[in-house]
PDB file of N, CA and C in Angstrom:
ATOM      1  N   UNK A   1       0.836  -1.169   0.000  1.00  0.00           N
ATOM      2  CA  UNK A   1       0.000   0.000   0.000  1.00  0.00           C
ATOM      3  C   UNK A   1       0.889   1.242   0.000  1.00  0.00           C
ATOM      4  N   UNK A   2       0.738   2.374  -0.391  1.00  0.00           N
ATOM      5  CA  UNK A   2       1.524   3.559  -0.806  1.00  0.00           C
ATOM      6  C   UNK A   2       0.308   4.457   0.016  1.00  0.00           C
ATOM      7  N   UNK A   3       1.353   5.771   0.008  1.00  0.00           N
ATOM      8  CA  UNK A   3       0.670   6.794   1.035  1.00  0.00           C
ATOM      9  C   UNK A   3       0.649   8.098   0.181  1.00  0.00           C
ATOM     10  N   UNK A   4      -0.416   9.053   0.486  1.00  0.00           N
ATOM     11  CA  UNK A   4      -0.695   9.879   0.171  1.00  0.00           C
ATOM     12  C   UNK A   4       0.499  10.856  -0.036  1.00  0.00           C
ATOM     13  N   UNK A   5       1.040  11.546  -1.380  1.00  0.00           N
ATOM     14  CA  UNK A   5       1.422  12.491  -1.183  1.00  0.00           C
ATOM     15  C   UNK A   5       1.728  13.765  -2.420  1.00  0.00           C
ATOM     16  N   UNK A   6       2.280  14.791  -2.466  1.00  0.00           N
ATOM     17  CA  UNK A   6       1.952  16.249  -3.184  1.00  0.00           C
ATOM     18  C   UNK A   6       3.028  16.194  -4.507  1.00  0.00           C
ATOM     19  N   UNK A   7       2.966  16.143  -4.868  1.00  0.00           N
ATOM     20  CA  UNK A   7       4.773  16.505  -5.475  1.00  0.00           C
ATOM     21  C   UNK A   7       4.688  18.154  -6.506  1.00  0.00           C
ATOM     22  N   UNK A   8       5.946  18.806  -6.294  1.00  0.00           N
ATOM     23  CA  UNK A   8       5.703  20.478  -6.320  1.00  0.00           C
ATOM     24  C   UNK A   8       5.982  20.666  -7.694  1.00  0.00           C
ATOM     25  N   UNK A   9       6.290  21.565  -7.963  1.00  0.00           N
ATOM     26  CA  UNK A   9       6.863  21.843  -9.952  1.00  0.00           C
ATOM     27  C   UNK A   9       8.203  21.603  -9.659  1.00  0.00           C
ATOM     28  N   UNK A  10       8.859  21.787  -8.790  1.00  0.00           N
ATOM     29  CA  UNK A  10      10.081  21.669  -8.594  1.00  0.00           C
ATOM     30  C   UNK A  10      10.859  20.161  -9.227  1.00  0.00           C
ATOM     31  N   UNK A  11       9.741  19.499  -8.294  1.00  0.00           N
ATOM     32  CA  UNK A  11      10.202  17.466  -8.548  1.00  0.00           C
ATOM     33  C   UNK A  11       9.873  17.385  -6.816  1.00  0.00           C
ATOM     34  N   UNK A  12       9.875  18.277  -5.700  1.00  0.00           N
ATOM     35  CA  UNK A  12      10.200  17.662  -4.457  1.00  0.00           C
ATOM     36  C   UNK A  12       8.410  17.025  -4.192  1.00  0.00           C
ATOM     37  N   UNK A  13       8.888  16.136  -3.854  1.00  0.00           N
ATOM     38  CA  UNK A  13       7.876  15.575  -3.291  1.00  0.00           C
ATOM     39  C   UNK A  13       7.308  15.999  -1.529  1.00  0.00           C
ATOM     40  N   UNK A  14       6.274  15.561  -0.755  1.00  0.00           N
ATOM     41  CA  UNK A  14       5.834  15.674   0.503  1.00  0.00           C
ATOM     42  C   UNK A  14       4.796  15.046   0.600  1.00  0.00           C
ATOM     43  N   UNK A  15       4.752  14.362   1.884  1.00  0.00           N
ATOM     44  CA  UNK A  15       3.749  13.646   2.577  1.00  0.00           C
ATOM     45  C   UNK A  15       3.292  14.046   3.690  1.00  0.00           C
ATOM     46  N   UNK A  16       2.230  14.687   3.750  1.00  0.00           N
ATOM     47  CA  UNK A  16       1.213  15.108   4.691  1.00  0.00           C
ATOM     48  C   UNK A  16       1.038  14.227   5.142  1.00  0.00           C
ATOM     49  N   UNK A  17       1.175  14.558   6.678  1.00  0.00           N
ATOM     50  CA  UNK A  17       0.609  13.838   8.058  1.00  0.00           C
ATOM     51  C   UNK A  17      -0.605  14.233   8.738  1.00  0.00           C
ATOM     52  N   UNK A  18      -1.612  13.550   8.676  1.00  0.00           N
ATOM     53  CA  UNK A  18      -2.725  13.833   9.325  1.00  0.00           C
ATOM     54  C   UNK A  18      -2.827  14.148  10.753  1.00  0.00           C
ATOM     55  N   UNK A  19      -3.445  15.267  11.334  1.00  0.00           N
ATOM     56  CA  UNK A  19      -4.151  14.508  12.961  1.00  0.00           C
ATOM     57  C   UNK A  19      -4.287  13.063  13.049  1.00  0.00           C
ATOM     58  N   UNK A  20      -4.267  12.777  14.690  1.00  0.00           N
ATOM     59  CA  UNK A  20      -4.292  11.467  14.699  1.00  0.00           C
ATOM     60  C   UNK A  20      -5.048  11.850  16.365  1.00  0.00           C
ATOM     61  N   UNK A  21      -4.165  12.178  17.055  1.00  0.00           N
ATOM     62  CA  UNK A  21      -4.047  12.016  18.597  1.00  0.00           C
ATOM     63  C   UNK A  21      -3.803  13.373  19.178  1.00  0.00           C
ATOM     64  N   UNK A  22      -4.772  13.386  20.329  1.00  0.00           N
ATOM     65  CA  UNK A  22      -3.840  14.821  21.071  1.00  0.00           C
ATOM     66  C   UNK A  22      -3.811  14.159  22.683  1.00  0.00           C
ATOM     67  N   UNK A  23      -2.822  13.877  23.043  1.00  0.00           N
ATOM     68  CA  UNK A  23      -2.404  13.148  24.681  1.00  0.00           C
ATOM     69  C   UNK A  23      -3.023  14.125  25.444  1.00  0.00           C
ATOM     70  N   UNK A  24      -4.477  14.154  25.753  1.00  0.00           N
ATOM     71  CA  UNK A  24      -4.836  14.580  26.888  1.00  0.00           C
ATOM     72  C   UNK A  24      -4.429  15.198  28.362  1.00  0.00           C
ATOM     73  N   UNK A  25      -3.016  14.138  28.672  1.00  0.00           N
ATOM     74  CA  UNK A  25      -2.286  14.324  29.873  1.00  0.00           C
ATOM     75  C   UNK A  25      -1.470  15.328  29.927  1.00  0.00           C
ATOM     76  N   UNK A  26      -0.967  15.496  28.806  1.00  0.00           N
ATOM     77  CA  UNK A  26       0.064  16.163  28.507  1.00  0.00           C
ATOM     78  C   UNK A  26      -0.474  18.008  28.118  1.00  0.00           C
ATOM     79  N   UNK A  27      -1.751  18.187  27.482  1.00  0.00           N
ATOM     80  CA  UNK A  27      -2.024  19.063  26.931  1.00  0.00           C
ATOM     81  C   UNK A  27      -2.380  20.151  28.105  1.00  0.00           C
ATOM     82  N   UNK A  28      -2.033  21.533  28.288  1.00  0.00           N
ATOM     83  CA  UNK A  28      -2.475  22.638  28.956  1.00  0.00           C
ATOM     84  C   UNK A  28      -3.510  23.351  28.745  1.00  0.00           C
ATOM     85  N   UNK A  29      -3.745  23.027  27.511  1.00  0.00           N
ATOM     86  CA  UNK A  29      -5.032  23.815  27.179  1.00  0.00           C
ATOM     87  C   UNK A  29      -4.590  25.230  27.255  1.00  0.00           C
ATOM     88  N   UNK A  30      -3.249  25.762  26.496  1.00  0.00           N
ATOM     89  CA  UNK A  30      -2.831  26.863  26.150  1.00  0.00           C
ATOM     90  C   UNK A  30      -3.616  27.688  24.796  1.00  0.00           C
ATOM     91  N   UNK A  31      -4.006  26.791  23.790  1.00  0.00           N
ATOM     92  CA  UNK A  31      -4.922  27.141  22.829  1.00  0.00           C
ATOM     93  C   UNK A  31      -4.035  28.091  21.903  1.00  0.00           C
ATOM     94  N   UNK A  32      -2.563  27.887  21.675  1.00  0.00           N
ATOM     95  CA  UNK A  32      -1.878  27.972  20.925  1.00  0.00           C
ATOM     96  C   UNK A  32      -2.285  27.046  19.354  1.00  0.00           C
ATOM     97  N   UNK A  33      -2.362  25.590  19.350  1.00  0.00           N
ATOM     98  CA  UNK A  33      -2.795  24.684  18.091  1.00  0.00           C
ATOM     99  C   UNK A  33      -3.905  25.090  17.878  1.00  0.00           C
ATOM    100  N   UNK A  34      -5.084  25.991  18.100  1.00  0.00           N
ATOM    101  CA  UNK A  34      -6.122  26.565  17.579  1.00  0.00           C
ATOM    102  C   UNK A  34      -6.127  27.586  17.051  1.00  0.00           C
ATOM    103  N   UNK A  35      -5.298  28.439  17.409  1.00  0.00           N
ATOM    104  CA  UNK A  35      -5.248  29.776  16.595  1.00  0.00           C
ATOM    105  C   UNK A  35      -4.338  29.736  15.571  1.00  0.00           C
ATOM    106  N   UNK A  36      -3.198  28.782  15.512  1.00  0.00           N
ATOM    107  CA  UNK A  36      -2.894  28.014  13.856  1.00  0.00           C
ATOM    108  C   UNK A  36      -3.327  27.229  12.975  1.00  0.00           C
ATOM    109  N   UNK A  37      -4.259  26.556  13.430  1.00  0.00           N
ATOM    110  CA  UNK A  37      -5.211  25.930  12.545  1.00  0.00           C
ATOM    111  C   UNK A  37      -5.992  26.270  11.759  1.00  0.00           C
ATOM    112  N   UNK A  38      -5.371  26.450  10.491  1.00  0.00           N
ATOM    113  CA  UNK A  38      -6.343  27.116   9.108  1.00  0.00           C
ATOM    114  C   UNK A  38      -7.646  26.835   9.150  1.00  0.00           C
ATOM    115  N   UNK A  39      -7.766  25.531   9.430  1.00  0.00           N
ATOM    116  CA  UNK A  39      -8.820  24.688   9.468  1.00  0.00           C
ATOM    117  C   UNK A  39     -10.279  24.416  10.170  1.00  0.00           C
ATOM    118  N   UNK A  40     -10.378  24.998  11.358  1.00  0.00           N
ATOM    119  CA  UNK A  40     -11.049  24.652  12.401  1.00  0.00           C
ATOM    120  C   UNK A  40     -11.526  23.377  12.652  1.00  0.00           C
ATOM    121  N   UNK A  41     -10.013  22.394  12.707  1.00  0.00           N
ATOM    122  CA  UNK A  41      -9.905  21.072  13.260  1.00  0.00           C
ATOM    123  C   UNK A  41     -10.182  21.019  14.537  1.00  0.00           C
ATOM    124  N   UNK A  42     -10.028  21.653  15.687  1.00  0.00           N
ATOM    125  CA  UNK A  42      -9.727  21.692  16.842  1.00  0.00           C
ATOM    126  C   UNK A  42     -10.561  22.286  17.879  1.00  0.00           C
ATOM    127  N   UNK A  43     -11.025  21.654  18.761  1.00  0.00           N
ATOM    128  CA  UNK A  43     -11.840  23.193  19.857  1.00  0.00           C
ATOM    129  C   UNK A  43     -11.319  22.651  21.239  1.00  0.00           C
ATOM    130  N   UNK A  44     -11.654  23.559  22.160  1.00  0.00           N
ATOM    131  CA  UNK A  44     -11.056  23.446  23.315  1.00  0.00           C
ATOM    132  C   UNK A  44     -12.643  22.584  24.401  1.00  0.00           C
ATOM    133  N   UNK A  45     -11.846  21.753  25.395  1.00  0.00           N
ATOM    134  CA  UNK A  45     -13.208  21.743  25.939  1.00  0.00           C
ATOM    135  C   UNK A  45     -12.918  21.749  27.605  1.00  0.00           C
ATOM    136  N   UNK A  46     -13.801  21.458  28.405  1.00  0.00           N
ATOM    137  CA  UNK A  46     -13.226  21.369  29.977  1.00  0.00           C
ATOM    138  C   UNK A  46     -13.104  20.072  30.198  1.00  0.00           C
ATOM    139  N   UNK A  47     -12.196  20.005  31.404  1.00  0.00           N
ATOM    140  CA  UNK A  47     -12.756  18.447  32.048  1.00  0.00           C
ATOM    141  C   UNK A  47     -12.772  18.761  33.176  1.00  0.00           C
ATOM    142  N   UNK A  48     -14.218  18.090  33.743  1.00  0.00           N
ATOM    143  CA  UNK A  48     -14.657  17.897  35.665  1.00  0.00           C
ATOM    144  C   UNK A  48     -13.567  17.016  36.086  1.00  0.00           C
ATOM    145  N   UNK A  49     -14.058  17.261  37.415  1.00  0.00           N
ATOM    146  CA  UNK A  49     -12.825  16.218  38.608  1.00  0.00           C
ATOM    147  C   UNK A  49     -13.007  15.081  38.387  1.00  0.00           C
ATOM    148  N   UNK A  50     -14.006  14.201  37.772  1.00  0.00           N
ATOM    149  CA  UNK A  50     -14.325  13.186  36.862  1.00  0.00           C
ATOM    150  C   UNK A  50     -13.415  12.535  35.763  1.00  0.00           C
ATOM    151  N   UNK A  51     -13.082  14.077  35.388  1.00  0.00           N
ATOM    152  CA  UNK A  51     -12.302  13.608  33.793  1.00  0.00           C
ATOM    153  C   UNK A  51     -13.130  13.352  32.605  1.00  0.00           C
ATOM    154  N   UNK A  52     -14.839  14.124  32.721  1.00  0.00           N
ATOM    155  CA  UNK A  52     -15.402  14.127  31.849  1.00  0.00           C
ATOM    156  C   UNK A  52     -15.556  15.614  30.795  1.00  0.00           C
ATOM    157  N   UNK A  53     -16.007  15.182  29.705  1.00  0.00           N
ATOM    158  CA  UNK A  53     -15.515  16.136  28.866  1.00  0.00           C
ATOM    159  C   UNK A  53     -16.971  17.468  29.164  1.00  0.00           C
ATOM    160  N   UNK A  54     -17.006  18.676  29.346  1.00  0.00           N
ATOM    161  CA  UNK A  54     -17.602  19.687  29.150  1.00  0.00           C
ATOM    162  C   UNK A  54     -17.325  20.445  28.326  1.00  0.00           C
ATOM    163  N   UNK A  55     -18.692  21.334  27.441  1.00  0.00           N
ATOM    164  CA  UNK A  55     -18.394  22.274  26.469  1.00  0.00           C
ATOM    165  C   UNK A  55     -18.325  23.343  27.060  1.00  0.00           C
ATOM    166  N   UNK A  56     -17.685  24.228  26.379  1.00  0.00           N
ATOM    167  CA  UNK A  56     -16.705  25.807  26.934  1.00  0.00           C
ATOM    168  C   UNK A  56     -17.298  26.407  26.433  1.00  0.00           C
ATOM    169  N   UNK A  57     -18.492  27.261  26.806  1.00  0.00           N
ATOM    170  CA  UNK A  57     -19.350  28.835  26.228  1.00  0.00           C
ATOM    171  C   UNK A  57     -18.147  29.558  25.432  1.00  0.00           C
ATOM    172  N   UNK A  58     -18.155  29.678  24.235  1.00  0.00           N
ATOM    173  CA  UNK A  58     -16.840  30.012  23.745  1.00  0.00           C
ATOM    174  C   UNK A  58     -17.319  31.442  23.590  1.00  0.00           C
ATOM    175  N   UNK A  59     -18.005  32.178  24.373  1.00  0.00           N
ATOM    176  CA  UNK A  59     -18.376  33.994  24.842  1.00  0.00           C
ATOM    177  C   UNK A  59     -17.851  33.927  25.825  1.00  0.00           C
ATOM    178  N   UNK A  60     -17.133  33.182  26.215  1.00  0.00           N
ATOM    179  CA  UNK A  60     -16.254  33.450  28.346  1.00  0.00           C
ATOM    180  C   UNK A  60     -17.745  33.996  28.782  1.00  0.00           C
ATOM    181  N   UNK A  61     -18.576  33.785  28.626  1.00  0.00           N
ATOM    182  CA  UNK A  61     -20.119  34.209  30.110  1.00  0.00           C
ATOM    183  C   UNK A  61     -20.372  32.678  30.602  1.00  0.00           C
ATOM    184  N   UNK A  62     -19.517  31.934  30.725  1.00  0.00           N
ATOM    185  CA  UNK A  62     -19.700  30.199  31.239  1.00  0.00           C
ATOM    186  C   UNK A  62     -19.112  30.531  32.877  1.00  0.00           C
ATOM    187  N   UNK A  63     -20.499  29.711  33.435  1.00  0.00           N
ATOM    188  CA  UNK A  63     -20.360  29.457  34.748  1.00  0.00           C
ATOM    189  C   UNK A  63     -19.726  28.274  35.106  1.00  0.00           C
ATOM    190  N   UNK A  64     -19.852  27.434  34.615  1.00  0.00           N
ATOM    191  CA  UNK A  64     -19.150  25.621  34.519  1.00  0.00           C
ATOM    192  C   UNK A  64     -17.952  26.139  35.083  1.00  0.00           C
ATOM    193  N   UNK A  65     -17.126  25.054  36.051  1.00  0.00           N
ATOM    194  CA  UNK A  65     -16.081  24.999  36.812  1.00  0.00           C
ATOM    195  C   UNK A  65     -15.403  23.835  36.411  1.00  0.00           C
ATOM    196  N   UNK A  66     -13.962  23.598  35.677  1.00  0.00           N
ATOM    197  CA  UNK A  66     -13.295  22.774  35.114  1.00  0.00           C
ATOM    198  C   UNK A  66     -12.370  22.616  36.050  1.00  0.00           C
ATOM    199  N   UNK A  67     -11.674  21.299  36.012  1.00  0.00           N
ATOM    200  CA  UNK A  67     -10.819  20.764  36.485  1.00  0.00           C
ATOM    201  C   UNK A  67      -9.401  21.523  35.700  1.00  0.00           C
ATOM    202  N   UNK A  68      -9.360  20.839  34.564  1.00  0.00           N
ATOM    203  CA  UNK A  68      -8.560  22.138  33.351  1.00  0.00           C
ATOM    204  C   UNK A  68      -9.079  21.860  32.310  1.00  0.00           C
ATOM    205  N   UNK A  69      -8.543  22.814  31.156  1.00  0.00           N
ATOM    206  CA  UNK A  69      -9.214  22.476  29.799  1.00  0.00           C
ATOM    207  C   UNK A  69      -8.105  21.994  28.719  1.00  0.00           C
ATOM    208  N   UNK A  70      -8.491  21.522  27.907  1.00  0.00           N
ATOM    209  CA  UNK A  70      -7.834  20.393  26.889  1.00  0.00           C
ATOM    210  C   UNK A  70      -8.213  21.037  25.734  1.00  0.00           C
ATOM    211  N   UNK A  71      -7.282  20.535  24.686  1.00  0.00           N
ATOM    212  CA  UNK A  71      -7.828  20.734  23.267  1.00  0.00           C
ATOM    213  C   UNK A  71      -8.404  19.238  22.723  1.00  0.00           C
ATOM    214  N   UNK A  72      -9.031  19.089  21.607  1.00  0.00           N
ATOM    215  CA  UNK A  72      -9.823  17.798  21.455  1.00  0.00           C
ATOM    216  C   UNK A  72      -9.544  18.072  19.912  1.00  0.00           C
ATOM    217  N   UNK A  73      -9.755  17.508  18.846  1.00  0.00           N
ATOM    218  CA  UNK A  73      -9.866  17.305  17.810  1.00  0.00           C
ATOM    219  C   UNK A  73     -11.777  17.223  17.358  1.00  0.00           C
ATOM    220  N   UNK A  74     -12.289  18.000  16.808  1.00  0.00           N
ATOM    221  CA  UNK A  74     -13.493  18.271  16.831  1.00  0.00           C
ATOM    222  C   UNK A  74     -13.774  17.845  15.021  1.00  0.00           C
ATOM    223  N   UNK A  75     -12.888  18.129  13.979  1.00  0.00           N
ATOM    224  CA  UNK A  75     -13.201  17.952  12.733  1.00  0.00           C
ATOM    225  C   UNK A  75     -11.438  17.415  11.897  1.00  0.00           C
ATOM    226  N   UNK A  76     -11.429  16.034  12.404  1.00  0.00           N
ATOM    227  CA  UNK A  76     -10.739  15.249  11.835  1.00  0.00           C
ATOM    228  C   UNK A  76     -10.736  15.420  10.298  1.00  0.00           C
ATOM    229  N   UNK A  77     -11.642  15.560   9.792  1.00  0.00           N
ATOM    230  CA  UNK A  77     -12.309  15.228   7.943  1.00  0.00           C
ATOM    231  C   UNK A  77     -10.964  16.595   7.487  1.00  0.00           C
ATOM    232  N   UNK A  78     -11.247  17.616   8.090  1.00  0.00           N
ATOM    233  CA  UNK A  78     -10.693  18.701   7.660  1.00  0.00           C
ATOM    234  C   UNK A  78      -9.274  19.139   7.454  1.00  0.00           C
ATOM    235  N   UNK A  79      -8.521  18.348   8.674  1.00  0.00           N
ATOM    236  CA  UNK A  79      -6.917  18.453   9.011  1.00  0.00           C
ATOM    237  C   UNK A  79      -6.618  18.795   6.927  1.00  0.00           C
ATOM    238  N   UNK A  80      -5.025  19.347   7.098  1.00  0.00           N
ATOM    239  CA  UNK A  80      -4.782  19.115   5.522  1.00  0.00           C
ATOM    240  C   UNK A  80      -3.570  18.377   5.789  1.00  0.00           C
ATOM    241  N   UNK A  81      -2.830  18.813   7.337  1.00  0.00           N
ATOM    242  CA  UNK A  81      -1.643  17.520   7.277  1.00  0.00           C
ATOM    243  C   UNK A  81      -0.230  18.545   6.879  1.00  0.00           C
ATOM    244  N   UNK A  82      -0.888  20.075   7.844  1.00  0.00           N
ATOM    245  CA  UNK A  82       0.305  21.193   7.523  1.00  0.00           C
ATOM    246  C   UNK A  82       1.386  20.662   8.989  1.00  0.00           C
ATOM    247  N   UNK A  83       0.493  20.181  10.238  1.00  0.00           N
ATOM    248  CA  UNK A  83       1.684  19.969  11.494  1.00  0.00           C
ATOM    249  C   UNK A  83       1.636  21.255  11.839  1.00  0.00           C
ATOM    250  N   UNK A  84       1.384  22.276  12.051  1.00  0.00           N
ATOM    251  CA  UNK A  84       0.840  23.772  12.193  1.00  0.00           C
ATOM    252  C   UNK A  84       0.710  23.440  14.024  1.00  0.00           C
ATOM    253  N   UNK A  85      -0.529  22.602  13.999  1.00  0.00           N
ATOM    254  CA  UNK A  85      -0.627  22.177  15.389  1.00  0.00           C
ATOM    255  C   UNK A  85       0.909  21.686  16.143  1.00  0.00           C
ATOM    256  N   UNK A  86       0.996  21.014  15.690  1.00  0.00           N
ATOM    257  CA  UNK A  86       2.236  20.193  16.458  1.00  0.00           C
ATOM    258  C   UNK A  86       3.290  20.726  16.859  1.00  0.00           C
ATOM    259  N   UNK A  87       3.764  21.681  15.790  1.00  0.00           N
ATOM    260  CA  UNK A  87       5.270  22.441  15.601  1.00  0.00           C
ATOM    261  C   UNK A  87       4.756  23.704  16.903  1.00  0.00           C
ATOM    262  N   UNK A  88       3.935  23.802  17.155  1.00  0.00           N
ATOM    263  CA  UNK A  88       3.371  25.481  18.049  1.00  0.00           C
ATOM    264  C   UNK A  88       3.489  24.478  19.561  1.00  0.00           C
ATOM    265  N   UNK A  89       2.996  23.363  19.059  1.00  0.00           N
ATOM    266  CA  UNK A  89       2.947  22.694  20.723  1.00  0.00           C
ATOM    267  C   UNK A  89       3.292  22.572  21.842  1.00  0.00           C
ATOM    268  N   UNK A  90       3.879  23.917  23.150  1.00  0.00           N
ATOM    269  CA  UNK A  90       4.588  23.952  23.817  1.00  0.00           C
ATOM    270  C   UNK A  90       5.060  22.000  24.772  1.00  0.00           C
ATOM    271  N   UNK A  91       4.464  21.609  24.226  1.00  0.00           N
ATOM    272  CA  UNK A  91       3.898  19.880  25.455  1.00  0.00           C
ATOM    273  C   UNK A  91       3.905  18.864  24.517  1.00  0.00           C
ATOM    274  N   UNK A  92       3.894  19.113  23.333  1.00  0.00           N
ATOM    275  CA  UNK A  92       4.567  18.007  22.490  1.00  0.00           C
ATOM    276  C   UNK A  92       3.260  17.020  22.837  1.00  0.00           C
ATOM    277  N   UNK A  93       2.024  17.029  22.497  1.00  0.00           N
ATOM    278  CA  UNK A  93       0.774  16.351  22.533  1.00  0.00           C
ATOM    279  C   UNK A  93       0.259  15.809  21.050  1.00  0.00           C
ATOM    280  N   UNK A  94       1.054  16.028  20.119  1.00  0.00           N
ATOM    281  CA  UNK A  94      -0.066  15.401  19.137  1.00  0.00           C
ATOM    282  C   UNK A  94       0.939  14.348  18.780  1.00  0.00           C
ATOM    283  N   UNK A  95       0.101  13.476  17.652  1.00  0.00           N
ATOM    284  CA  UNK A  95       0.356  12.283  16.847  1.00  0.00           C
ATOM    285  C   UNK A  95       0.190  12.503  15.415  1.00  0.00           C
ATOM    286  N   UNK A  96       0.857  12.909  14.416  1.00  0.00           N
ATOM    287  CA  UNK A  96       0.341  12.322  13.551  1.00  0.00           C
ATOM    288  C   UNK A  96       0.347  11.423  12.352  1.00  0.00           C
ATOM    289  N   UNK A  97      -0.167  11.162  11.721  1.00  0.00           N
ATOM    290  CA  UNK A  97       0.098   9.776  10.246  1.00  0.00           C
ATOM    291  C   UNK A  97      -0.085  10.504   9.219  1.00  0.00           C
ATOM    292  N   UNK A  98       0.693   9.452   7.933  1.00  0.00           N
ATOM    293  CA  UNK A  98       0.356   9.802   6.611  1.00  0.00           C
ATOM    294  C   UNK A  98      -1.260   9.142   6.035  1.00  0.00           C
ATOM    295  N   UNK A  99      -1.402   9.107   5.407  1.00  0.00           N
ATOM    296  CA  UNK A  99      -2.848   8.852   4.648  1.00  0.00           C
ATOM    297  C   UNK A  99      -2.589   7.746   3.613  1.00  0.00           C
ATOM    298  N   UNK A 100      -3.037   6.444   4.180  1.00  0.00           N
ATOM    299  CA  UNK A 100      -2.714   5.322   2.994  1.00  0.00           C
ATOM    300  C   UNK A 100      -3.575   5.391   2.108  1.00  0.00           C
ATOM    301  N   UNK A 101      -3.073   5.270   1.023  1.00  0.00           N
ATOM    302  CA  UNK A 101      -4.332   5.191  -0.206  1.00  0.00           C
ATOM    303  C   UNK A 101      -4.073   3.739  -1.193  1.00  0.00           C
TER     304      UNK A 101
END
């Protein structure tokens, strides 16, 4: 099987890496990989003392009380596989793959 990839006028070729993963544990929920994301792959959400996921009034008028907040991957379909996210990542949280075709 062969993997997805671009090749330029030049001759150079590239293989885009998709989203895959964002390590939860690891992530601060700095919201740096969202404001590089061409895309709106990404949204931020909370987590309770639970460790369950809550949505974030994204107007800051949210009363909800988080444990901390995380980034999540919200629109996988969309990624283009720039690493935009990853390279900004102060915590080194994502994963990602090429695209087998």
């Amino acid at each position: 099987m062969s993997t997805f990839s671009v090749t330029f006028p030049s001759g150079a070729a590239w293989v885009p890496t998709f989203v895959q993963s964002i390590d939860e544990t690891k992530c601060i929920g700095c919201g740096r990989c969202f404001k590089v994301c061409p895309r709106g792959v990404l949204t931020m959400v909370g987590l309770d003392e639970d460790g369950e996921r809550v949505a974030i009034d994204q107007d800051g008028d949210d009363d909800e009380e988080y444990e901390k907040k995380v980034m999540t991957i919200a629109h996988r379909d969309l990624c283009i596989g720039c690493t935009a996210c990853a390279k900004i990542c102060p915590k080194k949280c994502y994963s990602h793959a090429s695209l087998e075709v």
